[in-house]
Protein backbone atom coordinates (compact mmCIF):
# COMPACT_ATOMS: atom_id res chain seq x y z
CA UNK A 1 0.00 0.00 0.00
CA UNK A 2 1.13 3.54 -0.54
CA UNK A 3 -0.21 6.35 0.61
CA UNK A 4 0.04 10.28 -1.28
CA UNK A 5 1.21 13.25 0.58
CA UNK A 6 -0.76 15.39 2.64
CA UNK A 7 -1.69 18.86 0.96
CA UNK A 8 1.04 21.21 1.18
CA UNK A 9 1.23 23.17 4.55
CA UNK A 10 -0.81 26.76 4.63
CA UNK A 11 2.02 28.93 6.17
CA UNK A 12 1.97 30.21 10.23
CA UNK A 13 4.44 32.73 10.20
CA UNK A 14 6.25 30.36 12.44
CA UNK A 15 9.85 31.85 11.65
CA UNK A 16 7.99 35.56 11.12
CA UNK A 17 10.85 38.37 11.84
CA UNK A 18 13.67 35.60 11.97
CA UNK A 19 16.95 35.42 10.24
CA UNK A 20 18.11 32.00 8.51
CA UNK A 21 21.09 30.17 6.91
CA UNK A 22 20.62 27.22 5.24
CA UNK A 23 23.86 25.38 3.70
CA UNK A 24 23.84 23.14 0.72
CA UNK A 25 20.69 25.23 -0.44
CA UNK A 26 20.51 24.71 -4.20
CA UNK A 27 19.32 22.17 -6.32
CA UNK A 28 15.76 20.15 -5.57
CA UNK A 29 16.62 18.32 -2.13
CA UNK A 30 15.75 18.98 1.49
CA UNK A 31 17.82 21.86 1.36
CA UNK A 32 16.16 24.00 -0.78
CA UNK A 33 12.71 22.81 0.19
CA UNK A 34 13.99 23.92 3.82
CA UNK A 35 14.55 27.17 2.50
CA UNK A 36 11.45 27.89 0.73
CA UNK A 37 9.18 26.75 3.92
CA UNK A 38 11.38 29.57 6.30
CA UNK A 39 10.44 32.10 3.57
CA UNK A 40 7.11 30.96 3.64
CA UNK A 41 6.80 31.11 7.10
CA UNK A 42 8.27 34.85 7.31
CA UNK A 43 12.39 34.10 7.69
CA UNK A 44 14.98 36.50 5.59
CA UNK A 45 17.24 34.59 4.37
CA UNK A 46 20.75 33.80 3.25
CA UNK A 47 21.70 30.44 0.84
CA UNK A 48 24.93 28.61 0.64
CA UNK A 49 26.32 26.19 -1.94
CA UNK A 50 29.17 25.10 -3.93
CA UNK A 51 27.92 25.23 -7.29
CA UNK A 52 27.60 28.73 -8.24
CA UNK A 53 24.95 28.42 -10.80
CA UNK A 54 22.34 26.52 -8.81
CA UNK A 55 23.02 28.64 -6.08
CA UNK A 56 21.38 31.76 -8.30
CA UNK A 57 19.09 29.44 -9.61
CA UNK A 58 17.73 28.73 -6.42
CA UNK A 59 17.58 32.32 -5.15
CA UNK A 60 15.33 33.15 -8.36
CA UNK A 61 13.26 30.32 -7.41
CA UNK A 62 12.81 31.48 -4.21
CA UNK A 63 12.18 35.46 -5.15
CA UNK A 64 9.52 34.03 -7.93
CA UNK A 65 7.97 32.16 -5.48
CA UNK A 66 8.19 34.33 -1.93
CA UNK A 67 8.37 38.00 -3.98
CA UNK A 68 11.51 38.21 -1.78
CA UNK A 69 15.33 37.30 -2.70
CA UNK A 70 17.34 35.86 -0.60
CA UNK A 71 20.78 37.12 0.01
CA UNK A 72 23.48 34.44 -1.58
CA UNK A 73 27.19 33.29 -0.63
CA UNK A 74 29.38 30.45 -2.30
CA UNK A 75 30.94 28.40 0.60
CA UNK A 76 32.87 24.71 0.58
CA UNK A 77 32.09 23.50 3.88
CA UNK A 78 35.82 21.91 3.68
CA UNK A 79 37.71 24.87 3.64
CA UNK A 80 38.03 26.51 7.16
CA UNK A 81 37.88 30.15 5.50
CA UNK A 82 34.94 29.75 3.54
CA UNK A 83 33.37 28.80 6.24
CA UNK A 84 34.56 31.94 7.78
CA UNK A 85 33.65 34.14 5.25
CA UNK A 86 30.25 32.73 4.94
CA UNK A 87 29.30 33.49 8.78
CA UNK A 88 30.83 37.16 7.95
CA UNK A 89 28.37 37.81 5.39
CA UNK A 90 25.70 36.28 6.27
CA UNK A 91 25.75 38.59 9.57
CA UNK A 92 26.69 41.73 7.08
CA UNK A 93 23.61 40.67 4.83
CA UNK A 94 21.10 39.89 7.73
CA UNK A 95 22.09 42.09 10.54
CA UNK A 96 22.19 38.87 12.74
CA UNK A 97 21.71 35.12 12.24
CA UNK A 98 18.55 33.70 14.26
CA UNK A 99 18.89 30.30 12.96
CA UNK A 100 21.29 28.12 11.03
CA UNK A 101 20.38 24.74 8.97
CA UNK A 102 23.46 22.56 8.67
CA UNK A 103 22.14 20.27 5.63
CA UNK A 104 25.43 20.15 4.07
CA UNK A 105 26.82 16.50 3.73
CA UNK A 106 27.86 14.16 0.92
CA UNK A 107 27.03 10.72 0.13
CA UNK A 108 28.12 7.72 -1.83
CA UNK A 109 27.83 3.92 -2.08
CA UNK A 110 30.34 1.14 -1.39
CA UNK A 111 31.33 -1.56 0.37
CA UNK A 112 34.32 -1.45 3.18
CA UNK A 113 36.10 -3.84 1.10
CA UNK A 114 36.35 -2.12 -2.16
CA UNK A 115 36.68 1.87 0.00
CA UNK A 116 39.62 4.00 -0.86
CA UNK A 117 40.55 6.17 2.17
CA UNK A 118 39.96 9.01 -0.10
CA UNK A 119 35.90 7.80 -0.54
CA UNK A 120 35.56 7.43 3.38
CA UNK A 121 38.00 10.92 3.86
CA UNK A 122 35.57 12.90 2.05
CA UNK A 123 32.00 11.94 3.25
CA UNK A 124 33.53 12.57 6.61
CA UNK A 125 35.25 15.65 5.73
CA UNK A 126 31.97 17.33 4.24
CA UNK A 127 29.04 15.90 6.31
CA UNK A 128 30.57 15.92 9.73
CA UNK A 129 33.45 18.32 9.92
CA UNK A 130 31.73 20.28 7.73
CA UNK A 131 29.00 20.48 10.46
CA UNK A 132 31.56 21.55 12.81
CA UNK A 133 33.43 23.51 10.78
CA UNK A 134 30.29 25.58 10.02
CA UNK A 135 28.49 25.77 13.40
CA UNK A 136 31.74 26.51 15.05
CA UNK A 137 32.07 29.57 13.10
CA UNK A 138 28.24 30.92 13.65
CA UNK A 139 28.03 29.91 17.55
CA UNK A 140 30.17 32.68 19.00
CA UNK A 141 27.51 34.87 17.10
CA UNK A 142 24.54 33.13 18.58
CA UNK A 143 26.64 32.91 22.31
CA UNK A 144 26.98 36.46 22.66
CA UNK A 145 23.12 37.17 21.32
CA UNK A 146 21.94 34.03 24.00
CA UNK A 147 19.61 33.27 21.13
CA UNK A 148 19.59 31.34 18.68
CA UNK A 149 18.52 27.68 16.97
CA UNK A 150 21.11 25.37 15.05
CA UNK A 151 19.34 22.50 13.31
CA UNK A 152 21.86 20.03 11.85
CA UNK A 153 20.85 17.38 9.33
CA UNK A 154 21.46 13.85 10.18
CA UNK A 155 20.16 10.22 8.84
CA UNK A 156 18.37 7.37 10.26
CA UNK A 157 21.76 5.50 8.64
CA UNK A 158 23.17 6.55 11.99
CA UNK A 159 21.79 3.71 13.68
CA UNK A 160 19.89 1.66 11.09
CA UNK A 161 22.50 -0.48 8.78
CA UNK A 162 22.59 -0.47 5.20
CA UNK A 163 24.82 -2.33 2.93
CA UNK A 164 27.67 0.06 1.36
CA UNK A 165 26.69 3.03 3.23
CA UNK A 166 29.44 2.81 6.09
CA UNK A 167 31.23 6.27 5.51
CA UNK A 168 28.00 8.00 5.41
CA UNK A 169 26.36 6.20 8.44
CA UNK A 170 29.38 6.71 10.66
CA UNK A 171 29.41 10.59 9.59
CA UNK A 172 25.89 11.26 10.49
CA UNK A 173 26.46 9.04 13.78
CA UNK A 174 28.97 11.84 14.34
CA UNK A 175 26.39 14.43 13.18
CA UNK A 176 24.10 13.16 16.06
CA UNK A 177 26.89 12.94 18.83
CA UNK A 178 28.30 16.57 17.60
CA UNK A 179 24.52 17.89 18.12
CA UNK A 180 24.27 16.44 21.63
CA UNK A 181 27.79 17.76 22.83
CA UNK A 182 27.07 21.14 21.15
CA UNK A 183 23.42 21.57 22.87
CA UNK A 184 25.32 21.22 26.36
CA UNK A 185 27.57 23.83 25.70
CA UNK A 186 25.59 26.19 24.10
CA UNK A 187 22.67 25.78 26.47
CA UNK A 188 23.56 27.81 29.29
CA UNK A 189 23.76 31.01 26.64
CA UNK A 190 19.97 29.57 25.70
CA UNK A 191 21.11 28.64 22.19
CA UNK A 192 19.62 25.29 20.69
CA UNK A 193 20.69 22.89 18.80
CA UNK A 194 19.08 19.92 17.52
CA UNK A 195 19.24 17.52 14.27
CA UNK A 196 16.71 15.81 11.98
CA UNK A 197 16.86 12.29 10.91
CA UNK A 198 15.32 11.58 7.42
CA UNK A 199 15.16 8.08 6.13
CA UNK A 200 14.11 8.92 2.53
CA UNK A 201 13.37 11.49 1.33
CA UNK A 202 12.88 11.38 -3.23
CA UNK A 203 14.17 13.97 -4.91
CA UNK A 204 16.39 14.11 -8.24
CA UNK A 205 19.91 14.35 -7.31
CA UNK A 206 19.08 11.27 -5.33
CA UNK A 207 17.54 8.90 -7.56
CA UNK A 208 21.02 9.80 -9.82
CA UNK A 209 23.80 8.44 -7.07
CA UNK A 210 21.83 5.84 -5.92
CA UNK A 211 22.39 2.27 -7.52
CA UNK A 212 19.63 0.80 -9.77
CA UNK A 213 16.54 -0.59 -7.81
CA UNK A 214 18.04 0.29 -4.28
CA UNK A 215 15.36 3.29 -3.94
CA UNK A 216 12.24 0.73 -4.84
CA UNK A 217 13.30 -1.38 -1.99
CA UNK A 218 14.19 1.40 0.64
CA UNK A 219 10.30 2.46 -0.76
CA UNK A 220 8.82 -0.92 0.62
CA UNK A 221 10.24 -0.69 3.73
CA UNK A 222 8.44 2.38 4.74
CA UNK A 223 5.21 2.07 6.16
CA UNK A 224 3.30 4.55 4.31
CA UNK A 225 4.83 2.89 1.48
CA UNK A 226 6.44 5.87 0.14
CA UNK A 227 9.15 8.30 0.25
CA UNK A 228 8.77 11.38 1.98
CA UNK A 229 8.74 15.01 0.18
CA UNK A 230 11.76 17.11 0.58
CA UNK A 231 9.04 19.54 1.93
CA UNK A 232 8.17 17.04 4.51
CA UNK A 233 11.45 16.70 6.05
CA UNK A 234 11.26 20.70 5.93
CA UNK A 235 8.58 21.19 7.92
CA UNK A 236 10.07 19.38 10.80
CA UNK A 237 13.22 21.35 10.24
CA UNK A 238 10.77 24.88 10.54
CA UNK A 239 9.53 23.27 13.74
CA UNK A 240 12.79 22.77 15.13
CA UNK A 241 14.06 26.32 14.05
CA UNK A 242 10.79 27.91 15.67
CA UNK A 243 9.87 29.16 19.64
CA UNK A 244 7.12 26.07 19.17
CA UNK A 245 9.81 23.69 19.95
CA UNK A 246 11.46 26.31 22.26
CA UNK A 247 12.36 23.28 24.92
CA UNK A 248 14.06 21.01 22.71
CA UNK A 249 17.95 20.63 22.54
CA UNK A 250 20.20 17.93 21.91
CA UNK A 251 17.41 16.10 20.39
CA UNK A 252 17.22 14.34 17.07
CA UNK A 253 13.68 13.67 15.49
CA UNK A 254 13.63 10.81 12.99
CA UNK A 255 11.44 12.08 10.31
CA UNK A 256 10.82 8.05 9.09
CA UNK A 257 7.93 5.47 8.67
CA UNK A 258 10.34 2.86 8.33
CA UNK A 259 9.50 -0.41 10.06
CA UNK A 260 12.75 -1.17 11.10
């Protein structure tokens, strides 16, 4: 059985007055999608990518869609002074940073036998040091404001097993321990920082790294029988980054209907 979507969500001004970064913004996955929902619930925004061109493409998207441009900054979450410069502007280009959405990360498929250290080296150097790399460079701004909301994207891969994904699972394991430590530290300044924890979510990029007939099967294991929406996993994200979840840190919510 499968079961369609809900209708898309009627905006709340849930994030109304906020400011928010989201990395990894372009293209047609959960970071863009996360993106459009804060400007549809009221956030001013600021986009990161790597690839230059989707990163404009994405900010007209957005200004077709919202009547409002975001403001725009190239960053490689694997160079220390990108990272740098992208908390610089961002604070130049919104006045102050509210929120930050670590979705940044980077995938692959193999198993340990056939892994170069440069295929495990990399999946680990963007999706979990570039998590640190990115929050440590926003959460002095965020310490000295005591406000603030980090919401880092994770996997249910960090505790469910799947064959060939070992670099990725053990970086988003990282993801979720890096999100607990963090939300101690940063709590006493009443910063918070939690993580989301798709299990599949469809969009294009995905369906073109991901080996032939894998995504039908990861389909049947989900109760609903489907793959989530970008937009779904989204939503949860706007929850997180919103005063409605305003007692909530160091958690991760698994945004799944897997029956494992």
């Amino acid at each position: 059985m499968s079961r369609t979507p809900p209708p898309y969500p009627e905006p709340r001004d849930l994030l109304a007055g906020k400011t928010v970064v989201v990395t990894a913004a372009a293209g047609t996955g959960i970071g863009f999608w996360t993106a459009r929902r804060c400007a549809e619930e009221g956030a001013r925004l600021l986009l990161s990518d790597l690839h230059e061109r989707r990163l404009a493409e994405a900010a007209d998207k957005l200004e077709q869609l919202t009547g409002r441009r975001p403001a725009t900054c190239l960053c490689d979450v694997t160079k220390v002074e990108q990272v740098e410069a992208l908390a610089e502007n961002a604070i130049a280009a919104l006045g102050h940073v509210d929120v930050l959405v670590n979705n940044a990360g980077l995938g692959g498929h193999a198993r340990v036998v056939d892994m170069s250290d440069e295929q495990w080296s990399v999946v680990l150097d963007v999706t979990l040091n570039g998590t640190f790399r990115v929050t440590r460079a926003f959460l002095p701004h965020m310490l000295a404001r005591e406000q603030g909301a980090i919401v880092n994207n994770a996997s249910v891969l960090a505790w469910r097993a799947q064959e060939g994904q070992a670099h990725y699972a053990a970086a988003k394991a990282g993801v979720l321990a890096f999100t607990r430590c963090v939300a101690i530290e940063a709590a006493e300044a009443g910063v918070r920082v939690n993580a989301v924890a798709p299990s599949l979510a469809m969009h294009e990029f995905l369906a073109k790294v991901t080996p032939d007939g894998l995504l039908e099967d990861l389909r049947k294991r989900e109760a609903f029988g489907r793959a989530a929406e970008p937009w779904e996993v989204a939503n949860v994200i706007v929850f997180l980054a919103s005063e409605q979840s305003s007692y909530l840190t160091g958690e991760v919510v698994s945004v799944s209907s897997q029956r494992a």
